[in-house]
N, C-alpha and C. Protein backbone atom coordinates (compact mmCIF):
# COMPACT_ATOMS: atom_id res chain seq x y z
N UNK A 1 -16.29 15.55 11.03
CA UNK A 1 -16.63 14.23 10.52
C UNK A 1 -17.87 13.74 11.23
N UNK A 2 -18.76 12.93 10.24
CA UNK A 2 -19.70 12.60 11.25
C UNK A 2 -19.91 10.87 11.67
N UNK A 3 -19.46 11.01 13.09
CA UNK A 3 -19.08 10.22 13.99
C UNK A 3 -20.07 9.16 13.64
N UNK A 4 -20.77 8.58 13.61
CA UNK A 4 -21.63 7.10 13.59
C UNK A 4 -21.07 6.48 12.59
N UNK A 5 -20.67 6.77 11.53
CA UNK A 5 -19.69 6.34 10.25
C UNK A 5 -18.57 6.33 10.48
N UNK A 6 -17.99 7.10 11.79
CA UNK A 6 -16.14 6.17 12.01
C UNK A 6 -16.17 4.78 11.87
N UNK A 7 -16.95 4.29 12.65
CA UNK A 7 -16.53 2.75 12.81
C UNK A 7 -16.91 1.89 11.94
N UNK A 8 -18.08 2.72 10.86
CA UNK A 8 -18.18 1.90 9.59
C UNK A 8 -17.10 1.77 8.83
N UNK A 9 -16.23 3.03 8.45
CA UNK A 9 -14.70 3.50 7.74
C UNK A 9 -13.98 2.76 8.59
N UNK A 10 -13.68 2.62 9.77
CA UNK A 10 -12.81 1.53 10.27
C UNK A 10 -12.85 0.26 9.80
N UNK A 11 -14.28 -0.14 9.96
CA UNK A 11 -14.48 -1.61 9.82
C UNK A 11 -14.03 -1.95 8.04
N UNK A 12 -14.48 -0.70 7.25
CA UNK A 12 -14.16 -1.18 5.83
C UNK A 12 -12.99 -0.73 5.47
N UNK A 13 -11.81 -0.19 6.54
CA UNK A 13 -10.64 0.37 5.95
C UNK A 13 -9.93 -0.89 6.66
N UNK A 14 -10.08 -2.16 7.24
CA UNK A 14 -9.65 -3.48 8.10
C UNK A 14 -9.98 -4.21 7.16
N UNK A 15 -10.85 -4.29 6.26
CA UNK A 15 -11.23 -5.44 5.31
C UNK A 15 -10.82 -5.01 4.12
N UNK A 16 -10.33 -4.27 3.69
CA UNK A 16 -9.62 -3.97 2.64
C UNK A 16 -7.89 -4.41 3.27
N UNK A 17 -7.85 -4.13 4.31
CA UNK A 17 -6.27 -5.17 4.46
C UNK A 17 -6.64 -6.39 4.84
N UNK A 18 -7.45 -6.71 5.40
CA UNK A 18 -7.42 -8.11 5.37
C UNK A 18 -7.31 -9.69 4.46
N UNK A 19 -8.47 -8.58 3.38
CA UNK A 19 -8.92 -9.50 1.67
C UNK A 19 -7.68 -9.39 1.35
N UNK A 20 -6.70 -9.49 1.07
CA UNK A 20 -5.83 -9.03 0.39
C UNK A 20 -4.75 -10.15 0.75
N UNK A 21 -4.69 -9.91 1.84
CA UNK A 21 -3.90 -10.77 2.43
C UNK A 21 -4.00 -12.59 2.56
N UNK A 22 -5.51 -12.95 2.97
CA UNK A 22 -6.26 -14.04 2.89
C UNK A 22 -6.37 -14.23 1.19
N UNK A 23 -6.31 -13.41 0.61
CA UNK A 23 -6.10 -13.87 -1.15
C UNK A 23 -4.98 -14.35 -1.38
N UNK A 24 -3.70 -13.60 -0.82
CA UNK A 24 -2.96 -13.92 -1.37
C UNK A 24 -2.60 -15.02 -0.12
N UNK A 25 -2.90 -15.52 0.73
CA UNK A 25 -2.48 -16.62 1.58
C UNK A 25 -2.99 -18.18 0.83
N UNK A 26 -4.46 -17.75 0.79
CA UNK A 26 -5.52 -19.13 -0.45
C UNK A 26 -4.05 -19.29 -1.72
N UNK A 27 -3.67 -18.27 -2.37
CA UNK A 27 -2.71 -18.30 -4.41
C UNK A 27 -1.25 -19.47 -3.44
N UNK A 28 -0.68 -18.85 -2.82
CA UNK A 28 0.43 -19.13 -2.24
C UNK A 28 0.01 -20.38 -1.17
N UNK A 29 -0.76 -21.22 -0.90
CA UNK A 29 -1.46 -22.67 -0.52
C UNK A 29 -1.69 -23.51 -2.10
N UNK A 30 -2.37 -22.61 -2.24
CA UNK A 30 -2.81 -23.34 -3.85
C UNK A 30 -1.36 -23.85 -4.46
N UNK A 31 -0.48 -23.02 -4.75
CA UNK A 31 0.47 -23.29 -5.70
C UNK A 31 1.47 -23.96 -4.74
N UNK A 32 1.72 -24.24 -3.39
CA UNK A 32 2.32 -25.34 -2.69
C UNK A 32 1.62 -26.98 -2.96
N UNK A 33 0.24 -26.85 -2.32
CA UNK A 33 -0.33 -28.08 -2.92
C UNK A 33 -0.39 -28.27 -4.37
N UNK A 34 -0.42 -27.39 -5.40
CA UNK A 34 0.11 -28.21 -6.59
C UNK A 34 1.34 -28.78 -6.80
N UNK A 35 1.90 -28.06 -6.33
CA UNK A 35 3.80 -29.01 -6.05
C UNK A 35 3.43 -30.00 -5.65
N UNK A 36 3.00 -30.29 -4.20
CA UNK A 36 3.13 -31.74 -3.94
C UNK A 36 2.42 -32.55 -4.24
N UNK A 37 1.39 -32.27 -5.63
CA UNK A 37 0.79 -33.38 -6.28
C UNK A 37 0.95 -33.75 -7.27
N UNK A 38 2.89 -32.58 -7.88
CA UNK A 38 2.77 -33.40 -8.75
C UNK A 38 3.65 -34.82 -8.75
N UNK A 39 3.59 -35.50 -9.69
CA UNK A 39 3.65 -36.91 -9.85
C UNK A 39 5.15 -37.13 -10.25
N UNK A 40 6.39 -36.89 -9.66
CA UNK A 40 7.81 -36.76 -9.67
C UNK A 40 8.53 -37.80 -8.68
N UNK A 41 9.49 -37.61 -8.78
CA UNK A 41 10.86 -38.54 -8.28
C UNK A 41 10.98 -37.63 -6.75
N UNK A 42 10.84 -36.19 -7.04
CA UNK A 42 10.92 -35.57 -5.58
C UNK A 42 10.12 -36.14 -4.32
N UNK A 43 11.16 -35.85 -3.26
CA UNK A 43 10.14 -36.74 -2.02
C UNK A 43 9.64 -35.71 -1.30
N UNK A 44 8.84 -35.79 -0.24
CA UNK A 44 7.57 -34.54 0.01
C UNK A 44 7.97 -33.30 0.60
N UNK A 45 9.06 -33.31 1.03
CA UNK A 45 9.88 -32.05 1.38
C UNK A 45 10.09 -31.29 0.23
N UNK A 46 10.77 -31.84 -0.69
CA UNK A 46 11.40 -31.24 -1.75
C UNK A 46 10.31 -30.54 -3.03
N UNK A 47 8.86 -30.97 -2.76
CA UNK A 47 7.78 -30.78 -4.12
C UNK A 47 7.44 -29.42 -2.45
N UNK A 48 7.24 -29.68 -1.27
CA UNK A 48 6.89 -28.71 -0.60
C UNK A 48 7.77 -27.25 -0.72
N UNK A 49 8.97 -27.49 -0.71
CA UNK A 49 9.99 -26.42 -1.21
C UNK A 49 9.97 -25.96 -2.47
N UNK A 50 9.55 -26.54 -3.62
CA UNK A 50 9.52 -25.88 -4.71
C UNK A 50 8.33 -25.10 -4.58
N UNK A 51 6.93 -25.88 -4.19
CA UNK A 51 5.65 -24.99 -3.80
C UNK A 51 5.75 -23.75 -3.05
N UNK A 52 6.28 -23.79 -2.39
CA UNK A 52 7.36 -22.22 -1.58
C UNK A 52 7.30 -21.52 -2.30
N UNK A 53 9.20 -21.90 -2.78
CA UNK A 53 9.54 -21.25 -3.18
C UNK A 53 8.37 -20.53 -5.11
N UNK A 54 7.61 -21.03 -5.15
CA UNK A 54 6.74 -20.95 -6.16
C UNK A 54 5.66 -19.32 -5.97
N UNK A 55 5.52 -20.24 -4.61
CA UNK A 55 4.50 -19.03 -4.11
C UNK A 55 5.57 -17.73 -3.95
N UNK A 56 7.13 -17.76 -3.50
CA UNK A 56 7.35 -16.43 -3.19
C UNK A 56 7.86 -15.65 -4.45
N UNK A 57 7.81 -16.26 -5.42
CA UNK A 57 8.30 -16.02 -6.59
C UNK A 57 7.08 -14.67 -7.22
N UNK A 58 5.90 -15.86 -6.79
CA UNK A 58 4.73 -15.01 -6.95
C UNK A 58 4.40 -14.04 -6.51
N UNK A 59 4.81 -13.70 -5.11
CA UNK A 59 4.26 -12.36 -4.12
C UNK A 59 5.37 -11.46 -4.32
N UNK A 60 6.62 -12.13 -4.73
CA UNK A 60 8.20 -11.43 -5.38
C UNK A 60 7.28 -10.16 -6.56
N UNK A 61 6.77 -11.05 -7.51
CA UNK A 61 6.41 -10.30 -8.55
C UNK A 61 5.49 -9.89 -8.21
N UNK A 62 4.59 -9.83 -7.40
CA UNK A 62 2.97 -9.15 -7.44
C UNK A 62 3.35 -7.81 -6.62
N UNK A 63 4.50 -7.59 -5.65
CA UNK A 63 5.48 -6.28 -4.89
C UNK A 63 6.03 -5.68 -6.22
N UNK A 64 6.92 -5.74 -7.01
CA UNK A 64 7.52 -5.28 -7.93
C UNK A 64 5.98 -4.48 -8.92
N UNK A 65 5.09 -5.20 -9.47
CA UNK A 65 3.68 -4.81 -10.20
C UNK A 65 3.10 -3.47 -9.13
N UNK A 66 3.05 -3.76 -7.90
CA UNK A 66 2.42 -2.82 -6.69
C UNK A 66 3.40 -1.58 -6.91
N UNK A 67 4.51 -1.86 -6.93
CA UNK A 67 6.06 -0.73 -6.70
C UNK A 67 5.62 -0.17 -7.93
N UNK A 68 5.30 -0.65 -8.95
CA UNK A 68 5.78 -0.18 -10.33
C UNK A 68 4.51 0.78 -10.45
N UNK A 69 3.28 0.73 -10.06
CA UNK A 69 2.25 1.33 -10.11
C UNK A 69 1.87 2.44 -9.14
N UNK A 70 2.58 2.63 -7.80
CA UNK A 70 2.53 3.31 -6.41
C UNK A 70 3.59 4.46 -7.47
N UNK A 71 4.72 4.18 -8.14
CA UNK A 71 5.56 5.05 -8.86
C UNK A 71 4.98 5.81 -9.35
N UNK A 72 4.10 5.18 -10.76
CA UNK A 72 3.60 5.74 -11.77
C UNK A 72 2.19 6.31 -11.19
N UNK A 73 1.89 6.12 -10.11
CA UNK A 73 0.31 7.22 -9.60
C UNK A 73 1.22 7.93 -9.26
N UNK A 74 2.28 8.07 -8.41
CA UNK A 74 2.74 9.29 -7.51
C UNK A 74 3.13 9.90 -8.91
N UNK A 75 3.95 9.87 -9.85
CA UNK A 75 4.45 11.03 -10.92
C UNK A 75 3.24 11.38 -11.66
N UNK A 76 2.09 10.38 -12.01
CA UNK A 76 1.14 11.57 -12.52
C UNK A 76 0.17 12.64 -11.70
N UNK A 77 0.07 12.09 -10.00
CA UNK A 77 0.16 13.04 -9.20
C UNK A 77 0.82 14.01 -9.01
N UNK A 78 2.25 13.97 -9.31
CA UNK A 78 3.00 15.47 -9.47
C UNK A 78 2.54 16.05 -10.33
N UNK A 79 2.30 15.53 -12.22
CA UNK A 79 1.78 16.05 -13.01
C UNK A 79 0.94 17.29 -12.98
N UNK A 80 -0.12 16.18 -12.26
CA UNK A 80 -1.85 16.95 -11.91
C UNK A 80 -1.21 18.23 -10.72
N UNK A 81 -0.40 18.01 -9.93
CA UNK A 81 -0.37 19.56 -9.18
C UNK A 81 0.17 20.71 -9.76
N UNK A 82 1.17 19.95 -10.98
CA UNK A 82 2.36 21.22 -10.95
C UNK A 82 1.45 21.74 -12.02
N UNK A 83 -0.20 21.33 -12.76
CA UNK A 83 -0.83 21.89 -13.40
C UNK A 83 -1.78 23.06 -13.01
């Protein structure tokens, strides 16, 4: 390998986990502060808990979409070898 480019591949194999994470930290803020603005009978705990629970609903499903796709590369990866 040629060494002066490790630490470039480091630095861009850290920011590919990082973005990811800070994205989905900004979706899951976002959709708490829309709870507690909206305009309801709930008092600020309770619009904060639905915003939560909102956001985990969201990262619930965006794991299941990730699972469902990590599946379907690995079996057409078997595909492509057993060819």
């Amino acid at each position: 390998m040629y060494v002066p480019l490790f630490a470039d591949i480091i630095a861009a194999e850290r920011w590919l986990m990082i973005m990811p994470m800070a994205v989905g930290t900004s979706v899951c803020a976002a959709l708490v502060a829309a709870a507690q603005m909206q305009n309801n009978s709930f008092s600020h705990e309770q619009k904060t808990a639905a915003g939560s629970t909102h956001g985990f609903i969201f990262l619930l499903m965006l794991a299941a979409v990730c699972l469902i796709l990590q599946i379907v590369g690995f079996k057409n990866y078997e595909k492509k070898e057993k060819q």
